[in-house]
PDB file of N, CA and C in Angstrom:
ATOM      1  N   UNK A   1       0.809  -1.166   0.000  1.00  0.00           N
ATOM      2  CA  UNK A   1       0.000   0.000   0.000  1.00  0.00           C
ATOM      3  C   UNK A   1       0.867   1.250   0.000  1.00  0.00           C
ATOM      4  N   UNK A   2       0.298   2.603  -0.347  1.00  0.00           N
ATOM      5  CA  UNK A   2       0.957   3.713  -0.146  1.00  0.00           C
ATOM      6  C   UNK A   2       0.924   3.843   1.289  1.00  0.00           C
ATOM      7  N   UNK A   3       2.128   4.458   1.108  1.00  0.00           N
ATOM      8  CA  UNK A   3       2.922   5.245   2.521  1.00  0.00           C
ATOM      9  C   UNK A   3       1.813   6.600   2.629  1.00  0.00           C
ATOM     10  N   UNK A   4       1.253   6.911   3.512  1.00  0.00           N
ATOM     11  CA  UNK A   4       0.948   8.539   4.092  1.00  0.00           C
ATOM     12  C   UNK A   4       1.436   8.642   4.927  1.00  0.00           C
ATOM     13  N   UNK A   5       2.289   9.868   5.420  1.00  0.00           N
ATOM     14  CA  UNK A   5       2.716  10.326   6.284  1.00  0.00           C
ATOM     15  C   UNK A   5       1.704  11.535   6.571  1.00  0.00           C
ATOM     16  N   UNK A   6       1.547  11.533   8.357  1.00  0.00           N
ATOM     17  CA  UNK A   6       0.933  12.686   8.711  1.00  0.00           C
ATOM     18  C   UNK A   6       1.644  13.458   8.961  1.00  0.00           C
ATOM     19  N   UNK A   7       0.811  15.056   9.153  1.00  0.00           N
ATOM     20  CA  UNK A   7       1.730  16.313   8.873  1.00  0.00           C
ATOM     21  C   UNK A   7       2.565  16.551  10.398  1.00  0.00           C
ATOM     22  N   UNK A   8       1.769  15.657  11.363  1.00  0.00           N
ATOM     23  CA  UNK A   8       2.676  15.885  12.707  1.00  0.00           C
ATOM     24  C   UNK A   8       3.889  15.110  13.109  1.00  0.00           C
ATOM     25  N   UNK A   9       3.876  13.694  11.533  1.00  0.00           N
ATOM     26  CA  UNK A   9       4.921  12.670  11.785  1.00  0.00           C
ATOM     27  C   UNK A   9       6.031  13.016  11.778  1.00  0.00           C
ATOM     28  N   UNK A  10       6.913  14.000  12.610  1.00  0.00           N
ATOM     29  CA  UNK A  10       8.134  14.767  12.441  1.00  0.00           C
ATOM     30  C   UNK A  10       8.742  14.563  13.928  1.00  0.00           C
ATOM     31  N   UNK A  11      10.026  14.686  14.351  1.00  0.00           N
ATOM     32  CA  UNK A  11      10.967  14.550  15.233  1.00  0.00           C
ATOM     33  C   UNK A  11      10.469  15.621  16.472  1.00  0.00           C
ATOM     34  N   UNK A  12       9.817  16.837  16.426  1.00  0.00           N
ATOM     35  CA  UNK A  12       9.499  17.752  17.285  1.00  0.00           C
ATOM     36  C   UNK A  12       8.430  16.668  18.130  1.00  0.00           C
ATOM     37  N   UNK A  13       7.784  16.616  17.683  1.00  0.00           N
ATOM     38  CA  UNK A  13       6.098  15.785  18.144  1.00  0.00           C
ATOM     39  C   UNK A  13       6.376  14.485  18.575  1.00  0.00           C
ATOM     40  N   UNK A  14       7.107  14.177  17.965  1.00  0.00           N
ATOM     41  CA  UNK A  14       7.825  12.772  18.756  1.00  0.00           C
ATOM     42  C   UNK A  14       8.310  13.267  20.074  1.00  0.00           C
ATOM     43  N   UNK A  15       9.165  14.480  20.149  1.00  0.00           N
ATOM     44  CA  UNK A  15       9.909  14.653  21.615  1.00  0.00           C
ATOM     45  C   UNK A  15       8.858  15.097  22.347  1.00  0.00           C
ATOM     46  N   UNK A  16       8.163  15.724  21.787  1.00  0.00           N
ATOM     47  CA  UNK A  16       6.776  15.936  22.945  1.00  0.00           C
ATOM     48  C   UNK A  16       6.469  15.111  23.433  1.00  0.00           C
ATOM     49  N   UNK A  17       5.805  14.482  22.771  1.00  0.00           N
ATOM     50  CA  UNK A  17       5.297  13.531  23.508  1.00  0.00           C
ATOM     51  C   UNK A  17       5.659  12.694  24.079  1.00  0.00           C
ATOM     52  N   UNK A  18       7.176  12.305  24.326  1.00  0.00           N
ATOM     53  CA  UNK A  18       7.882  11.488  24.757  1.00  0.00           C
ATOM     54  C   UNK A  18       7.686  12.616  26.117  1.00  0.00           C
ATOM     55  N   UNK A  19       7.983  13.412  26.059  1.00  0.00           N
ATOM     56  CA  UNK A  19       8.521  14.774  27.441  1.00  0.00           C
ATOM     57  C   UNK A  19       6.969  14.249  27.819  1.00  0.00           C
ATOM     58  N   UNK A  20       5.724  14.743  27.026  1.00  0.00           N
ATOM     59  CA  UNK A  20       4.644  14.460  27.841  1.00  0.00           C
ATOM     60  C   UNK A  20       4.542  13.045  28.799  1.00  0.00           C
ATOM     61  N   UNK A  21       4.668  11.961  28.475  1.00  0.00           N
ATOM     62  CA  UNK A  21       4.678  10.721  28.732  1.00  0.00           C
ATOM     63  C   UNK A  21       5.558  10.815  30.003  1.00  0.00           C
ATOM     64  N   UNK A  22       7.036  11.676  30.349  1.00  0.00           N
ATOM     65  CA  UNK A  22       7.950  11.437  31.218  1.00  0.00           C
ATOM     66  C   UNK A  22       6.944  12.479  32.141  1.00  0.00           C
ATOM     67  N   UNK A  23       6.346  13.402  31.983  1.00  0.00           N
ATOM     68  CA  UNK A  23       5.578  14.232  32.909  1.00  0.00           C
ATOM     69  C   UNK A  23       4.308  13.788  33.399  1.00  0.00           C
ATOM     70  N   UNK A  24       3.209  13.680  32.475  1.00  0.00           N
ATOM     71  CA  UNK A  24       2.099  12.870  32.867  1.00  0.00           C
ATOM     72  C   UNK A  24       1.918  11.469  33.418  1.00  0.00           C
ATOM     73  N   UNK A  25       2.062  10.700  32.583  1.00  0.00           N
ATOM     74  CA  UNK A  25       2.227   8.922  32.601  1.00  0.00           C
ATOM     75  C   UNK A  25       3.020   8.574  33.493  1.00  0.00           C
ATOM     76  N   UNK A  26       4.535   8.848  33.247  1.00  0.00           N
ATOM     77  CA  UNK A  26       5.220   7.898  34.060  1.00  0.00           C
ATOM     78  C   UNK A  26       4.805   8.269  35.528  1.00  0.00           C
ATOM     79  N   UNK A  27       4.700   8.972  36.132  1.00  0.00           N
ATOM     80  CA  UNK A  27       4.536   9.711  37.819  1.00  0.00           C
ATOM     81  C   UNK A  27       3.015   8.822  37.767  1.00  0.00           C
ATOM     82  N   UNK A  28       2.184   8.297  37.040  1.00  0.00           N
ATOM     83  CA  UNK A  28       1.402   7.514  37.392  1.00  0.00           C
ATOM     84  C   UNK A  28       1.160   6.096  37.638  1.00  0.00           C
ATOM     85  N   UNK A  29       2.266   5.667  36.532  1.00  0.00           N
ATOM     86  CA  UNK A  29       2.664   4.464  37.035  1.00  0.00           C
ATOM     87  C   UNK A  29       4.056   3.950  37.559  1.00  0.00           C
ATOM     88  N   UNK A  30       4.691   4.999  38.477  1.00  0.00           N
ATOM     89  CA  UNK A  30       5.114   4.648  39.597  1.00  0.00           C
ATOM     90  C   UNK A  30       4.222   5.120  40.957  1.00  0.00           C
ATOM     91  N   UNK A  31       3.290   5.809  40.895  1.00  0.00           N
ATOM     92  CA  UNK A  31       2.439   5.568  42.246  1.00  0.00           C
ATOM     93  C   UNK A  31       1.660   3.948  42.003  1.00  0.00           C
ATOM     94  N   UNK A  32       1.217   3.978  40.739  1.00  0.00           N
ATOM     95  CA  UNK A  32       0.579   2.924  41.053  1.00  0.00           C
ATOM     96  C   UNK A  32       1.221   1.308  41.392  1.00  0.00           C
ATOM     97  N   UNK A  33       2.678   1.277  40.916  1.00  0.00           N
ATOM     98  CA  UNK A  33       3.377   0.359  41.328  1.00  0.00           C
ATOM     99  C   UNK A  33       4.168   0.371  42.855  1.00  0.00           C
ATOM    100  N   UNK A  34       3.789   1.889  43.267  1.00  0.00           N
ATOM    101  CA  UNK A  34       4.350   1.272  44.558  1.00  0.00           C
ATOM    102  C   UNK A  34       3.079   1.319  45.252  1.00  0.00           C
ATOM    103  N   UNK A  35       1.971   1.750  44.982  1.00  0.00           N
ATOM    104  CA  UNK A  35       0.797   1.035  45.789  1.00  0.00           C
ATOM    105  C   UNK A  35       0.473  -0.682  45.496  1.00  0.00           C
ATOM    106  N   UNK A  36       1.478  -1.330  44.494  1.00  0.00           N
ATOM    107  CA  UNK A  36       0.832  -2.556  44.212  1.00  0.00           C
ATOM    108  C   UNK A  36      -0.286  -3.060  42.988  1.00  0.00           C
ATOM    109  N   UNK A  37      -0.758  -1.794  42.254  1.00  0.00           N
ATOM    110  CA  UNK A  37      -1.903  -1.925  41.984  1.00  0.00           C
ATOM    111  C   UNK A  37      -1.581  -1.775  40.245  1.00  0.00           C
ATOM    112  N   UNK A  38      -0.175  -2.220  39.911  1.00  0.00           N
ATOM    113  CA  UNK A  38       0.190  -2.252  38.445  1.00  0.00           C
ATOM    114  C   UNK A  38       0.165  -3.344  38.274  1.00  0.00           C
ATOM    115  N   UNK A  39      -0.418  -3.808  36.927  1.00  0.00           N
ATOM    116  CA  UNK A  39      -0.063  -5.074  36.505  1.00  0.00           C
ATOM    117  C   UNK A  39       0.550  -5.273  34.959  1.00  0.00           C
ATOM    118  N   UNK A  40       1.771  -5.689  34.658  1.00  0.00           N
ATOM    119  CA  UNK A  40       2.139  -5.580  33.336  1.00  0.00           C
ATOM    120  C   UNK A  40       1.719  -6.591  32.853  1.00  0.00           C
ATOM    121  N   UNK A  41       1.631  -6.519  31.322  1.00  0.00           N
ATOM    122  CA  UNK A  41       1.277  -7.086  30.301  1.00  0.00           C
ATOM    123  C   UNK A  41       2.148  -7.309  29.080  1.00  0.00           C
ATOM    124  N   UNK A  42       3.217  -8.593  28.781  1.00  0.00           N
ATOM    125  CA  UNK A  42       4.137  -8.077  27.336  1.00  0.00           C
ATOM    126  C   UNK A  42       3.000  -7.813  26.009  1.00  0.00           C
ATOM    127  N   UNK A  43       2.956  -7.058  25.759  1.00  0.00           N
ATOM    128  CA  UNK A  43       2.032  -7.576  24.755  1.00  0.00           C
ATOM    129  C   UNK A  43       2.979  -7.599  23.167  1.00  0.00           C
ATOM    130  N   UNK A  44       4.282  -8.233  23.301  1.00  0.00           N
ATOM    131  CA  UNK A  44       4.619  -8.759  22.161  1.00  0.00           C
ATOM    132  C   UNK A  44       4.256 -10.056  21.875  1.00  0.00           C
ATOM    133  N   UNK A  45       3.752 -10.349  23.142  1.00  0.00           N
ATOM    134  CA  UNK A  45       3.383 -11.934  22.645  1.00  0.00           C
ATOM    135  C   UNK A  45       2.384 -12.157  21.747  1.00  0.00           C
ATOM    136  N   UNK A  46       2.457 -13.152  21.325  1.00  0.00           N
ATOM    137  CA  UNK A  46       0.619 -13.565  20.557  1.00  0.00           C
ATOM    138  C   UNK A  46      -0.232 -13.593  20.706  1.00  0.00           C
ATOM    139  N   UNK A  47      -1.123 -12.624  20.025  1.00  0.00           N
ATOM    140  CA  UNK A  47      -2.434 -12.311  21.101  1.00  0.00           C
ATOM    141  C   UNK A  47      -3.577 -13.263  21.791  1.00  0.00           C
ATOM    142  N   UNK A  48      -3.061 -14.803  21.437  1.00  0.00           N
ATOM    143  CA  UNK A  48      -3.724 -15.253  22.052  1.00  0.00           C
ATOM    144  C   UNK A  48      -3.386 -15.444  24.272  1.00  0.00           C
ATOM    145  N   UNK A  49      -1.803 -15.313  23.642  1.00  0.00           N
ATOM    146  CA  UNK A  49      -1.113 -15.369  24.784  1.00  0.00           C
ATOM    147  C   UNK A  49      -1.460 -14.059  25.871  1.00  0.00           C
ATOM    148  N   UNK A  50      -1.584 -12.592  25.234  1.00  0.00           N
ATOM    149  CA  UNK A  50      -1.475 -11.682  25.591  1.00  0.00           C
ATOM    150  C   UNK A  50      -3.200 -11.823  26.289  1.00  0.00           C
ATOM    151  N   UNK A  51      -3.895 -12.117  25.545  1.00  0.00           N
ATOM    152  CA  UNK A  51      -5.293 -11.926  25.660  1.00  0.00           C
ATOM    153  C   UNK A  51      -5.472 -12.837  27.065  1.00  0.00           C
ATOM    154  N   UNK A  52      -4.899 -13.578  27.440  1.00  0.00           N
ATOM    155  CA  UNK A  52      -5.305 -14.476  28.606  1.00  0.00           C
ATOM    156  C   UNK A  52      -4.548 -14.230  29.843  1.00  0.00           C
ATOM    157  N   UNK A  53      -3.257 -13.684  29.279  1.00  0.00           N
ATOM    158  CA  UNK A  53      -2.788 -12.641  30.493  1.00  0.00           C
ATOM    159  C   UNK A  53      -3.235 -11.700  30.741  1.00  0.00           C
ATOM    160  N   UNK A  54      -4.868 -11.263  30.224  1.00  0.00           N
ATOM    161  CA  UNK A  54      -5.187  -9.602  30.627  1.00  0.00           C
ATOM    162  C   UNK A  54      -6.050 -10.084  30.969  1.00  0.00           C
ATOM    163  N   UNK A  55      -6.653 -10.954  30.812  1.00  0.00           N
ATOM    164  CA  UNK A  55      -8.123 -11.878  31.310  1.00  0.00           C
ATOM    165  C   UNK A  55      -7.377 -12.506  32.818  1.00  0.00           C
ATOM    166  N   UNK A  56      -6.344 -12.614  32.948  1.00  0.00           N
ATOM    167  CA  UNK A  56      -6.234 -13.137  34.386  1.00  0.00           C
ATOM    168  C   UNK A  56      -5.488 -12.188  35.268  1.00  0.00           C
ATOM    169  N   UNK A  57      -5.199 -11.313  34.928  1.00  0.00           N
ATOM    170  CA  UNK A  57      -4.611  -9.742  35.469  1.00  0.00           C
ATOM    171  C   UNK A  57      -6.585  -9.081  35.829  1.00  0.00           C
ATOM    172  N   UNK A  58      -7.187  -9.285  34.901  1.00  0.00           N
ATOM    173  CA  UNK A  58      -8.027  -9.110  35.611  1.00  0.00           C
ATOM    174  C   UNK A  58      -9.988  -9.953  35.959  1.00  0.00           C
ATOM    175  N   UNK A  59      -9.130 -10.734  36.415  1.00  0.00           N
ATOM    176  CA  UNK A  59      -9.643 -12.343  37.433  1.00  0.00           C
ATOM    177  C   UNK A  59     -11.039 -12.627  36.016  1.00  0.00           C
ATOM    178  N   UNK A  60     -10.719 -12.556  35.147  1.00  0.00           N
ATOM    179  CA  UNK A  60     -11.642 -13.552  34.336  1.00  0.00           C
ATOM    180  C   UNK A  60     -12.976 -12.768  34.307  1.00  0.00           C
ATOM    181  N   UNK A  61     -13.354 -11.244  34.447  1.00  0.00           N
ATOM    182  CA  UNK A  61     -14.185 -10.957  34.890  1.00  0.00           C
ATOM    183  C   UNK A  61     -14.598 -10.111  33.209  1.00  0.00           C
ATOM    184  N   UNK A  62     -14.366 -10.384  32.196  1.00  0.00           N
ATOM    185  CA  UNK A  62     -14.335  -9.635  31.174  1.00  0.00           C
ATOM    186  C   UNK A  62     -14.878 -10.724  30.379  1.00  0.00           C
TER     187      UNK A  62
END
């Protein structure tokens, strides 16, 4: 297929949002890992794999 590139797909917007992510996000999931209440997920695995680790991260209730 053709390539589109969007007009924000540029190196500036990348560092933003990386800076956003180190300001917003991360300070959230380190409270929530030192309350206990993180649960990771690889999700390179195969989604069948991935899908049953999120189903038991959260107790089968989905």
């Amino acid at each position: 297929g053709e390539l589109i590139q969007r007009e924000d797909d540029c190196e500036s917007t990348i560092r933003n949002r990386m800076s956003v992510y180190d300001e917003q996000t991360l300070p959230l999931v380190e409270y929530y890992r030192k309350a206990g209440s993180l649960s990771c997920v690889d999700g390179m695995l195969p989604i069948d794999e991935v899908s049953k680790a999120v189903l038991a991260v959260l107790g089968g209730s989905v």
